[in-house]
Protein backbone atom coordinates (compact mmCIF):
# COMPACT_ATOMS: atom_id res chain seq x y z
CA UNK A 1 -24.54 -10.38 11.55
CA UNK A 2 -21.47 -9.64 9.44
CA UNK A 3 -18.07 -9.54 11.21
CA UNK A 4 -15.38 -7.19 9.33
CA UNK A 5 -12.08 -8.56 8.88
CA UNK A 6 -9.07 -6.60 8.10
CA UNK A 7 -7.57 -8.36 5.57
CA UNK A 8 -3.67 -8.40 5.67
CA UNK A 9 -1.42 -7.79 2.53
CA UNK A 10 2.71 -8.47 2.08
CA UNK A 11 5.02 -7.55 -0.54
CA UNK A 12 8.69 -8.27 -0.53
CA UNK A 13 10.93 -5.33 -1.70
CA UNK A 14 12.61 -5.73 -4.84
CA UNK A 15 13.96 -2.52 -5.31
CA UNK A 16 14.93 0.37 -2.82
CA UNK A 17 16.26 4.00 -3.61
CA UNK A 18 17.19 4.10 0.07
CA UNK A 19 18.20 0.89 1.56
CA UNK A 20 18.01 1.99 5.06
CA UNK A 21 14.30 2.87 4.92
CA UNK A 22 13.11 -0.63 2.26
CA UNK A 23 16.00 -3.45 2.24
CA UNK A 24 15.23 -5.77 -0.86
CA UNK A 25 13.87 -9.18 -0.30
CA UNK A 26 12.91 -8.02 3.15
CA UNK A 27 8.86 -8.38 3.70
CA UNK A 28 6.47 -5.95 4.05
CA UNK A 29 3.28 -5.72 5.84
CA UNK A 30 1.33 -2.93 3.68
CA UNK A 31 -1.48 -1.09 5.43
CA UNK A 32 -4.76 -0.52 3.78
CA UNK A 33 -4.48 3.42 1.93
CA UNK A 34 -7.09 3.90 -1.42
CA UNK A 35 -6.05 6.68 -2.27
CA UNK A 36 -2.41 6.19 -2.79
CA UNK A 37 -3.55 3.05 -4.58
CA UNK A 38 -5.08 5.39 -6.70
CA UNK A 39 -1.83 6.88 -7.70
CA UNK A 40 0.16 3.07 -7.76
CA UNK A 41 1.73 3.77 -4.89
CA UNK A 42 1.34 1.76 -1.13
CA UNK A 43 1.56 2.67 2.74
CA UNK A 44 4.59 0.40 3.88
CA UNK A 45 5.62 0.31 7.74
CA UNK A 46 9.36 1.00 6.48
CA UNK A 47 12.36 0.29 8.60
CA UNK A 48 12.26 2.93 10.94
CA UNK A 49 9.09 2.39 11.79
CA UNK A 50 7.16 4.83 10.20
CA UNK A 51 4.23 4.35 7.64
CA UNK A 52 4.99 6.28 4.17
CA UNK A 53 4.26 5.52 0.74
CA UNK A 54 6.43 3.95 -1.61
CA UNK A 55 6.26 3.24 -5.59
CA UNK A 56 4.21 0.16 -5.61
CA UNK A 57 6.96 -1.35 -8.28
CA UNK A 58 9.07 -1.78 -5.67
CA UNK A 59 7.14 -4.44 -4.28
CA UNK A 60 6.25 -8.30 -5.68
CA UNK A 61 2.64 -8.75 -3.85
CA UNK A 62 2.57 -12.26 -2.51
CA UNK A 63 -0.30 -14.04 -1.17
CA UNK A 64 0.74 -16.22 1.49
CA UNK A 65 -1.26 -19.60 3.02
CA UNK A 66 -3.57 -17.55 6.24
CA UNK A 67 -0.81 -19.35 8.75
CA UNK A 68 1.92 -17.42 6.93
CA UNK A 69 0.38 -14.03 7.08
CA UNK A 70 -0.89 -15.50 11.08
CA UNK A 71 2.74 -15.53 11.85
CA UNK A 72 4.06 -13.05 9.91
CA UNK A 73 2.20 -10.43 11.84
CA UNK A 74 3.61 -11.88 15.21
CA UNK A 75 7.10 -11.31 14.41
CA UNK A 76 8.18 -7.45 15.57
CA UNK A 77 9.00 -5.31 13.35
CA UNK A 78 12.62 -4.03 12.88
CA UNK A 79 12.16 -0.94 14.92
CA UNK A 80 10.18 -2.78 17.42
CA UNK A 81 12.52 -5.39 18.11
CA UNK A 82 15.33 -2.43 18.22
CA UNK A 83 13.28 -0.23 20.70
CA UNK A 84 13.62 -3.78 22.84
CA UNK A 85 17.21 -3.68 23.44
CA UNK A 86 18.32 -3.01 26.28
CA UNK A 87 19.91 0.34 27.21
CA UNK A 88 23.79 0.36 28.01
């Protein structure tokens, strides 16, 4: 029986034309997308919390130990630790 994993990929930003949307040396989860591959591009959860491709030279693609990537995909998310505040 084969199991399939979803293999997680990060990239930290090193360059941004909109630093509201990709702050440099932030990191980046970036979702599986072939076909923007295909076109050197990648599908980035940005910082509003929407997926969108970005030029893939504005990422360095780092492969980190498994227990990085483990607890990099536990920490929220900029947007989702906003949404969390509490309302005033």
């Amino acid at each position: 029986m084969t199991t399939s994993k979803t293999t997680h990929q990060f990239a930290i930003c090193v360059q941004s034309d909109d630093p509201d949307l990709l702050t440099p040396r932030m990191i980046y989860e970036i979702l599986p997308d072939t076909s923007a591959a295909k076109s050197n591009h990648v599908r980035v959860v940005d910082n509003e919390g929407e997926d969108y491709l970005y030029p893939a030279d504005f990422f360095l693609f780092v492969d980190f130990p498994l227990t990085v990537k483990r607890t990099l995909q536990k920490v929220p998310s900029r947007s989702t630790a906003i949404s969390r505040l509490p309302q005033v």
